[in-house]
PDB file of N, CA and C in Angstrom:
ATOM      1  N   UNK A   1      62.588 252.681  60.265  1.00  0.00           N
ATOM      2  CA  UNK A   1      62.883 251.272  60.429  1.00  0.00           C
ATOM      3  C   UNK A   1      62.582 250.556  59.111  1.00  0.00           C
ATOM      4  N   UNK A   2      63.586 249.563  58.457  1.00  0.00           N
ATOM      5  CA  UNK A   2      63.358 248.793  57.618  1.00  0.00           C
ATOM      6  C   UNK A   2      62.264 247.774  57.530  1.00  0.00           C
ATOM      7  N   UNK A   3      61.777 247.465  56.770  1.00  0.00           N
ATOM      8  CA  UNK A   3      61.309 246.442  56.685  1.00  0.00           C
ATOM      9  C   UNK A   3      62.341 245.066  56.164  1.00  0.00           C
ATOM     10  N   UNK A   4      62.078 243.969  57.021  1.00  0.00           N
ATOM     11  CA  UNK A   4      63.150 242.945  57.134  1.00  0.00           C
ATOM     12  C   UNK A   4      62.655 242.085  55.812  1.00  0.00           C
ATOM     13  N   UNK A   5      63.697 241.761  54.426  1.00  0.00           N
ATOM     14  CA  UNK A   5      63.367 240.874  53.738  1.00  0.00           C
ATOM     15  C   UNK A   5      63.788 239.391  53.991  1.00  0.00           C
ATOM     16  N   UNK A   6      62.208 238.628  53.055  1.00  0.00           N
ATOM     17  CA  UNK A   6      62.715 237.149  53.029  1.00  0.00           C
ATOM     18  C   UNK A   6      63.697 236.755  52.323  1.00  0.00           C
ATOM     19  N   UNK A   7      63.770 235.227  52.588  1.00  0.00           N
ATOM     20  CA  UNK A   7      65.115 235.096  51.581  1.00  0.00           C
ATOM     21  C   UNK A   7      64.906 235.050  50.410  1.00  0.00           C
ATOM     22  N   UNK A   8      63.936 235.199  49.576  1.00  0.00           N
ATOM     23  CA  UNK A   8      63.351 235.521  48.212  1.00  0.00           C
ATOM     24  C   UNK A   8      64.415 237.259  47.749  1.00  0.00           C
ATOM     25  N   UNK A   9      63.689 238.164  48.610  1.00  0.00           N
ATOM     26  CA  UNK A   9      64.288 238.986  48.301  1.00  0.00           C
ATOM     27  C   UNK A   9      65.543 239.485  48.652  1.00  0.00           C
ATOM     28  N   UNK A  10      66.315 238.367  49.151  1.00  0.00           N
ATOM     29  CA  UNK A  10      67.697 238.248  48.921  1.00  0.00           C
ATOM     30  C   UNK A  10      69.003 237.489  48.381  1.00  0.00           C
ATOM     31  N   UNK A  11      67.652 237.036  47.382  1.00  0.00           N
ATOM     32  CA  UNK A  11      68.773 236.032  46.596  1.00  0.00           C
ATOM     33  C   UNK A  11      69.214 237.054  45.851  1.00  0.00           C
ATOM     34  N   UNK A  12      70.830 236.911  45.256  1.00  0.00           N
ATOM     35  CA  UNK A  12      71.113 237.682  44.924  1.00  0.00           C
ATOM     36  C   UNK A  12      70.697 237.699  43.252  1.00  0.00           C
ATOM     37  N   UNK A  13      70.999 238.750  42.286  1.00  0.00           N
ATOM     38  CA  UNK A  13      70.481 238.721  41.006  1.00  0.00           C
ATOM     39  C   UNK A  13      70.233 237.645  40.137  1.00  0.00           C
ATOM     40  N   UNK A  14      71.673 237.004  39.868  1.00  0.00           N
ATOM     41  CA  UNK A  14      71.579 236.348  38.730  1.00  0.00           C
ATOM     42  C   UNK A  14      71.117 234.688  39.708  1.00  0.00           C
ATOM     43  N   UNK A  15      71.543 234.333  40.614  1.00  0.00           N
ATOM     44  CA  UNK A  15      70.543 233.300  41.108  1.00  0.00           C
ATOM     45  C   UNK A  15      69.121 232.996  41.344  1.00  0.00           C
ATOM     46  N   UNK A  16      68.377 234.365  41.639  1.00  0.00           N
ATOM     47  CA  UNK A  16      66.861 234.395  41.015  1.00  0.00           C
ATOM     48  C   UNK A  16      66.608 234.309  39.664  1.00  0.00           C
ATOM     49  N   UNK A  17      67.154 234.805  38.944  1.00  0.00           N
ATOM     50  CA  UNK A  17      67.208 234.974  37.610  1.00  0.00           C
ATOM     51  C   UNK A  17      66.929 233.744  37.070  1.00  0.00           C
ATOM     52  N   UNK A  18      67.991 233.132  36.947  1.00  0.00           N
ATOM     53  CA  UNK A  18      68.126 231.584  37.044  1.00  0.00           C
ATOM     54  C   UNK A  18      67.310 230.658  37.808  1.00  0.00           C
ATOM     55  N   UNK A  19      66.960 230.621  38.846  1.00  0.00           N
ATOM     56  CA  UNK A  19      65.434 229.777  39.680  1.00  0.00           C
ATOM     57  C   UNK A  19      64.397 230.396  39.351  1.00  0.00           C
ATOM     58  N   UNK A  20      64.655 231.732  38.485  1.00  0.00           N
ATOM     59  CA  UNK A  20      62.760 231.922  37.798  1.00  0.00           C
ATOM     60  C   UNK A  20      62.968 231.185  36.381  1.00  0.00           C
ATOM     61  N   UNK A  21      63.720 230.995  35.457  1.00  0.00           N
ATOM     62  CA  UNK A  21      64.162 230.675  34.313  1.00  0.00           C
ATOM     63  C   UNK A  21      63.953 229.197  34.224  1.00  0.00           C
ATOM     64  N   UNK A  22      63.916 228.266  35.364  1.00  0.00           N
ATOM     65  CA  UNK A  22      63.679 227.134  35.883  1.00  0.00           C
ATOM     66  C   UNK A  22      62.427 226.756  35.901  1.00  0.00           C
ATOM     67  N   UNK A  23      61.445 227.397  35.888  1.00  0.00           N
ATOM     68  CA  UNK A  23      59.809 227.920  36.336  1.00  0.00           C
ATOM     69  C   UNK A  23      59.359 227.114  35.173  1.00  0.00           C
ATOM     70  N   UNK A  24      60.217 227.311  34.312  1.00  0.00           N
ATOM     71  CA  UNK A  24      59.359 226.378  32.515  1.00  0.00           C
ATOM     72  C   UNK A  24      59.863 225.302  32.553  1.00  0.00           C
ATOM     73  N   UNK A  25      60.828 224.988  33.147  1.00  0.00           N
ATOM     74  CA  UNK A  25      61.043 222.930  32.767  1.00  0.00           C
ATOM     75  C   UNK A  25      60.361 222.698  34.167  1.00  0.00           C
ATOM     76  N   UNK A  26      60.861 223.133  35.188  1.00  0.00           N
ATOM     77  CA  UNK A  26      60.073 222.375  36.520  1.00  0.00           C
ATOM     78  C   UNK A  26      59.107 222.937  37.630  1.00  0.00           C
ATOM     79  N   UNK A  27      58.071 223.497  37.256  1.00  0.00           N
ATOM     80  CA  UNK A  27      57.077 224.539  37.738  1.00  0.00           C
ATOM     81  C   UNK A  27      57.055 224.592  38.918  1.00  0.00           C
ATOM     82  N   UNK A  28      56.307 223.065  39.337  1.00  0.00           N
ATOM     83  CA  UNK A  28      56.012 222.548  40.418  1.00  0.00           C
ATOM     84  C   UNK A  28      57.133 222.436  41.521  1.00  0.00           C
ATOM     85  N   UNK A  29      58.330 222.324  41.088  1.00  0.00           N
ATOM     86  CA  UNK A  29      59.373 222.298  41.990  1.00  0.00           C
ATOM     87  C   UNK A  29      59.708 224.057  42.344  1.00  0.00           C
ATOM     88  N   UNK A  30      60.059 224.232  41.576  1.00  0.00           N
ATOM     89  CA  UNK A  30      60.832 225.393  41.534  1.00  0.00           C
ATOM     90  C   UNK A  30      59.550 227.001  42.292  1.00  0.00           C
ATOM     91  N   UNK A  31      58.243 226.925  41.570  1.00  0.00           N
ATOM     92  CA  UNK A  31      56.829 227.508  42.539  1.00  0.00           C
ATOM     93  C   UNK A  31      56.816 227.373  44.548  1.00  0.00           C
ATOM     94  N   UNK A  32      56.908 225.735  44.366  1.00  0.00           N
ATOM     95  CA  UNK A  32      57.070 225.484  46.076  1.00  0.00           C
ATOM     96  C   UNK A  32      58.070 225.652  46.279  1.00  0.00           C
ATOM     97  N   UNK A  33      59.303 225.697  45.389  1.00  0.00           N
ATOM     98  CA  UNK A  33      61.172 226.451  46.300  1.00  0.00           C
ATOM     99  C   UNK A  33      60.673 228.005  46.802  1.00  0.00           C
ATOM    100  N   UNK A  34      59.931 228.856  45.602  1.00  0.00           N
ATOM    101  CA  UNK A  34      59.974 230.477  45.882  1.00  0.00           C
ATOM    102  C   UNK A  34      59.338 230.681  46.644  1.00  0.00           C
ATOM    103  N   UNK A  35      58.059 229.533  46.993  1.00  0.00           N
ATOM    104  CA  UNK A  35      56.698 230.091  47.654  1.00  0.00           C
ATOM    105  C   UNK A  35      57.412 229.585  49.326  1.00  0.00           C
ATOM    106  N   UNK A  36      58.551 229.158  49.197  1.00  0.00           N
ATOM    107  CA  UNK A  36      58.397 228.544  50.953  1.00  0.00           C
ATOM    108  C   UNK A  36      59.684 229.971  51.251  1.00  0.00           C
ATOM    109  N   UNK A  37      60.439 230.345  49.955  1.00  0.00           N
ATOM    110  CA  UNK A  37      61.722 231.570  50.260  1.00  0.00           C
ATOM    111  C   UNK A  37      60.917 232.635  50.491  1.00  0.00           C
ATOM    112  N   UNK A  38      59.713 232.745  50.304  1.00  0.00           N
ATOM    113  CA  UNK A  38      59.024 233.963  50.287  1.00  0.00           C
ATOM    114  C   UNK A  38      58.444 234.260  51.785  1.00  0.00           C
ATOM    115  N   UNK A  39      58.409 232.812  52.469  1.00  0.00           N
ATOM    116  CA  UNK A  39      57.992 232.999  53.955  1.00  0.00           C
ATOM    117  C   UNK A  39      58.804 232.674  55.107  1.00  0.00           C
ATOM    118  N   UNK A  40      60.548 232.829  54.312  1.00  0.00           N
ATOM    119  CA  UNK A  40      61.405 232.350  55.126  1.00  0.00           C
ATOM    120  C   UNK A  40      62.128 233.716  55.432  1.00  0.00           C
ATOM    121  N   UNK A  41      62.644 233.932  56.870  1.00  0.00           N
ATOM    122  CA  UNK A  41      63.421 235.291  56.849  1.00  0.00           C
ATOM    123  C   UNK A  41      64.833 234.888  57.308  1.00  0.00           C
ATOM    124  N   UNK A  42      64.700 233.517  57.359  1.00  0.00           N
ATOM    125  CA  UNK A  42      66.350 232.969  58.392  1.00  0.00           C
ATOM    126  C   UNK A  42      67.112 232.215  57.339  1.00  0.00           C
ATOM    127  N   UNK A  43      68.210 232.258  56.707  1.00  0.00           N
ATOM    128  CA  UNK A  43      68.945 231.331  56.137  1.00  0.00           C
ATOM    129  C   UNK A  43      69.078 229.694  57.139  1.00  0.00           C
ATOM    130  N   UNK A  44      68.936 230.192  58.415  1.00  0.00           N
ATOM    131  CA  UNK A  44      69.210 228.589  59.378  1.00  0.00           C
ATOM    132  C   UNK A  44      67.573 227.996  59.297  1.00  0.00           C
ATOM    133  N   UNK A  45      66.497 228.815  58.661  1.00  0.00           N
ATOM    134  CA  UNK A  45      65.338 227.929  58.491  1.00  0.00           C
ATOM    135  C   UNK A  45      65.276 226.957  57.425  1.00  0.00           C
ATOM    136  N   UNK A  46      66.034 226.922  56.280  1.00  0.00           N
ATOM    137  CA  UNK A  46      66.155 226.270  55.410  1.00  0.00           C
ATOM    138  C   UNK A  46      66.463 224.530  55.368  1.00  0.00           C
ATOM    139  N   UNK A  47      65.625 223.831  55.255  1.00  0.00           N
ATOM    140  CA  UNK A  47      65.914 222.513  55.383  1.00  0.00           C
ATOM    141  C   UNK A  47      66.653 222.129  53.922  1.00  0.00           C
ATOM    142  N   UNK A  48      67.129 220.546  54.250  1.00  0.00           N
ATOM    143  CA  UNK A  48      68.143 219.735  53.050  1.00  0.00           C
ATOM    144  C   UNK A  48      67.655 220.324  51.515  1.00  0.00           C
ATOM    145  N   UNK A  49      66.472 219.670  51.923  1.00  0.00           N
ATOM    146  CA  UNK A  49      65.377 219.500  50.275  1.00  0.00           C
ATOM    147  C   UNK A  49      65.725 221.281  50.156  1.00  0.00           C
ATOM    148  N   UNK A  50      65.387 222.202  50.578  1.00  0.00           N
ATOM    149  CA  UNK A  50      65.659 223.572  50.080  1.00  0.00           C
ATOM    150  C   UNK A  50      66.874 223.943  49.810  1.00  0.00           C
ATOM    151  N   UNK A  51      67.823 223.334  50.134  1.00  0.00           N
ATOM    152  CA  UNK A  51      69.313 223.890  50.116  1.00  0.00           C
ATOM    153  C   UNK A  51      70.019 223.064  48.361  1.00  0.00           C
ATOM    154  N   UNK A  52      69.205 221.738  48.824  1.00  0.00           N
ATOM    155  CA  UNK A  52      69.684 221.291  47.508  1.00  0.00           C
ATOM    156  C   UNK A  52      68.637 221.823  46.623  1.00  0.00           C
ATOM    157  N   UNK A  53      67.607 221.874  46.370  1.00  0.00           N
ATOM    158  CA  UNK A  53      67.093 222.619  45.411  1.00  0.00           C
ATOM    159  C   UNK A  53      67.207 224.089  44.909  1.00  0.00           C
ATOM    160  N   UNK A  54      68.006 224.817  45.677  1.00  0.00           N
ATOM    161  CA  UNK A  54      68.627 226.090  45.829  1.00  0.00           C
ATOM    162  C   UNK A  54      69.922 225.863  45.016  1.00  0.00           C
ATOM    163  N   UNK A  55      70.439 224.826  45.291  1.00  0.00           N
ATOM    164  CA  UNK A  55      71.909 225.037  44.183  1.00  0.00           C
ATOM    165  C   UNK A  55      71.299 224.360  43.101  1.00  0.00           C
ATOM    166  N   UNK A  56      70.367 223.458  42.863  1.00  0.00           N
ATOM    167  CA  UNK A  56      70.165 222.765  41.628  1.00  0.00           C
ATOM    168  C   UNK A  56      69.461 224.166  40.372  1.00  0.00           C
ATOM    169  N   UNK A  57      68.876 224.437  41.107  1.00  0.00           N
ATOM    170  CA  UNK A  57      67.674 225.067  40.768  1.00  0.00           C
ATOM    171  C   UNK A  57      68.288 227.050  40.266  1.00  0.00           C
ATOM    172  N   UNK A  58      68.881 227.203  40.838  1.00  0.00           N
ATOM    173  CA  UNK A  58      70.373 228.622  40.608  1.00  0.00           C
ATOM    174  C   UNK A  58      71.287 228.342  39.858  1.00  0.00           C
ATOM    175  N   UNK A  59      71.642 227.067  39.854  1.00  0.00           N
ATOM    176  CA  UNK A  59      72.668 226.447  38.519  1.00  0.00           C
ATOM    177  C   UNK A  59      73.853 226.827  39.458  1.00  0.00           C
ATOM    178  N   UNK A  60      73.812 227.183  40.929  1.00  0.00           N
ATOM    179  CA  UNK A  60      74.980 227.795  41.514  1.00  0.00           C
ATOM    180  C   UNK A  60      75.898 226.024  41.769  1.00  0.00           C
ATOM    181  N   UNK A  61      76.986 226.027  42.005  1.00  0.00           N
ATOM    182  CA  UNK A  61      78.103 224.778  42.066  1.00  0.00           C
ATOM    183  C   UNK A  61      78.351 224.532  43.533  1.00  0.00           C
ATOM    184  N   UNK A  62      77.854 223.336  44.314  1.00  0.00           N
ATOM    185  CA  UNK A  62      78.024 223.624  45.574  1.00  0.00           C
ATOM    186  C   UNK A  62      79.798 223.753  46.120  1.00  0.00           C
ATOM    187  N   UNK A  63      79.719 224.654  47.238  1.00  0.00           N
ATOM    188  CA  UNK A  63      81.231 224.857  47.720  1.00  0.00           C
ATOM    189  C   UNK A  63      81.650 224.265  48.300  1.00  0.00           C
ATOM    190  N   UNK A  64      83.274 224.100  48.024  1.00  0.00           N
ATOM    191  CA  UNK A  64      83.866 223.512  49.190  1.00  0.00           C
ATOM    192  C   UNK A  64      83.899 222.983  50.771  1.00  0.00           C
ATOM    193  N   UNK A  65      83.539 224.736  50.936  1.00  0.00           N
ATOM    194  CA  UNK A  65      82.851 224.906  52.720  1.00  0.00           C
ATOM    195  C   UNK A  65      81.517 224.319  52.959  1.00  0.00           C
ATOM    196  N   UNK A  66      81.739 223.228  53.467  1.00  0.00           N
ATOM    197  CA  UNK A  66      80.103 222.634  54.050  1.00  0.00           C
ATOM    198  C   UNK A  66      79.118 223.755  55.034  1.00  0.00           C
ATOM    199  N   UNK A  67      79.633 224.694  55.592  1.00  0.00           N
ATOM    200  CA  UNK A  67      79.107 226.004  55.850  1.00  0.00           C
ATOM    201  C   UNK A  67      78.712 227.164  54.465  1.00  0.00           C
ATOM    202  N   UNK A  68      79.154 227.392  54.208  1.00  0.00           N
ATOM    203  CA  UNK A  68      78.908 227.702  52.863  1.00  0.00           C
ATOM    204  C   UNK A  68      77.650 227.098  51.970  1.00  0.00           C
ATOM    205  N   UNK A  69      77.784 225.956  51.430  1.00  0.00           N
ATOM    206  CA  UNK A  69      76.499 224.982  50.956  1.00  0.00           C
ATOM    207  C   UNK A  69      75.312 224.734  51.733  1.00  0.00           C
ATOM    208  N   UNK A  70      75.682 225.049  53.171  1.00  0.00           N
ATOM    209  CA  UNK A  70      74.358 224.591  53.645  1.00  0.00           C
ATOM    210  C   UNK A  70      73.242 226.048  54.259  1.00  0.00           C
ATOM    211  N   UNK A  71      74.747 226.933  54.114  1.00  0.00           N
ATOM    212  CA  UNK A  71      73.417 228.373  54.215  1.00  0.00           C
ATOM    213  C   UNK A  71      73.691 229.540  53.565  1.00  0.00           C
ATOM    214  N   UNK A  72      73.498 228.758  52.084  1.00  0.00           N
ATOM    215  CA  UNK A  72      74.028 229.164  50.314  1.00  0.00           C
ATOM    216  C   UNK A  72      74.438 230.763  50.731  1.00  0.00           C
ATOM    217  N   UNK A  73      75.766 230.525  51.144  1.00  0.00           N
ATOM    218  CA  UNK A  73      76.503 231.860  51.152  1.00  0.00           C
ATOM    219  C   UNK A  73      76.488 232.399  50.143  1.00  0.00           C
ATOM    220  N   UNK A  74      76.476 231.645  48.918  1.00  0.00           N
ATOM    221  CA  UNK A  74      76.896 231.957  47.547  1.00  0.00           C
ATOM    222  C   UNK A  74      75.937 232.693  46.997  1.00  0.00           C
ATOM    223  N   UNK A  75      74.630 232.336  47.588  1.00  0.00           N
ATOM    224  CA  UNK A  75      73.172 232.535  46.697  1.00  0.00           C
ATOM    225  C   UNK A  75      72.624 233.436  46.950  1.00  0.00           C
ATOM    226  N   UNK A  76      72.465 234.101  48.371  1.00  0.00           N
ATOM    227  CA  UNK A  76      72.067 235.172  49.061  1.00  0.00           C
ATOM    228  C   UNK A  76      73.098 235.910  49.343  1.00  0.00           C
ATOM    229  N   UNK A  77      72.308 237.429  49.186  1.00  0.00           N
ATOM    230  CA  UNK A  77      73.231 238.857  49.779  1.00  0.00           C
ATOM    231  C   UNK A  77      73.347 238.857  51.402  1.00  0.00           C
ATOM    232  N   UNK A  78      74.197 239.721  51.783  1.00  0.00           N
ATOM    233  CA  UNK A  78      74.056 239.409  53.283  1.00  0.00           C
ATOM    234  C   UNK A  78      72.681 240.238  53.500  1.00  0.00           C
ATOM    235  N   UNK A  79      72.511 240.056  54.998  1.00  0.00           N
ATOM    236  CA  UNK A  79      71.476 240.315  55.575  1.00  0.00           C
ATOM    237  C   UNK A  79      71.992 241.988  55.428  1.00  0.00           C
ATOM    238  N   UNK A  80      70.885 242.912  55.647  1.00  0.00           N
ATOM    239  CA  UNK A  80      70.746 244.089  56.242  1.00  0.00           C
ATOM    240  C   UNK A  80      71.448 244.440  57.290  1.00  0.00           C
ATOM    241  N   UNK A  81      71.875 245.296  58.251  1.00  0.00           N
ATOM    242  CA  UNK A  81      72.078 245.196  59.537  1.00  0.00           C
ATOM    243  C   UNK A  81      71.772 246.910  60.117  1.00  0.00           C
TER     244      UNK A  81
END
């Protein structure tokens, strides 16, 4: 049996990459974005303030699909199954 990752460890590459790279202009923001992805396992747990700080903060462009932007299809790999 797997062990189930948070959404930390499923952002996909270059969007962590980019929200750790963030860590030197905005510590404090970007520390409490990873530290709350690190105890989240649901993309539908994610509130506003995380979703927009998830595209700000990834440099990702929000999408078209308001489904999409609000449970950053873009940003995370799919789940396991």
């Amino acid at each position: 049996m797997s062990k189930e990752k948070n959404l930390f460890e499923l952002l996909k590459p270059e969007a962590k990459r980019n929200l750790v790279r963030n860590i030197i202009k905005y510590p404090e923001s970007v520390n409490s974005l990873i530290s709350r992805l690190k105890h989240l396992y649901l993309k539908s747990q994610l509130t506003v303030d995380d979703v927009s700080g998830l595209h700000l903060f990834t440099g990702t462009d929000w999408p078209d699909n308001p489904i999409d932007a609000i449970y950053c299809n873009d940003i995370f790999e799919a789940y396991d199954r």
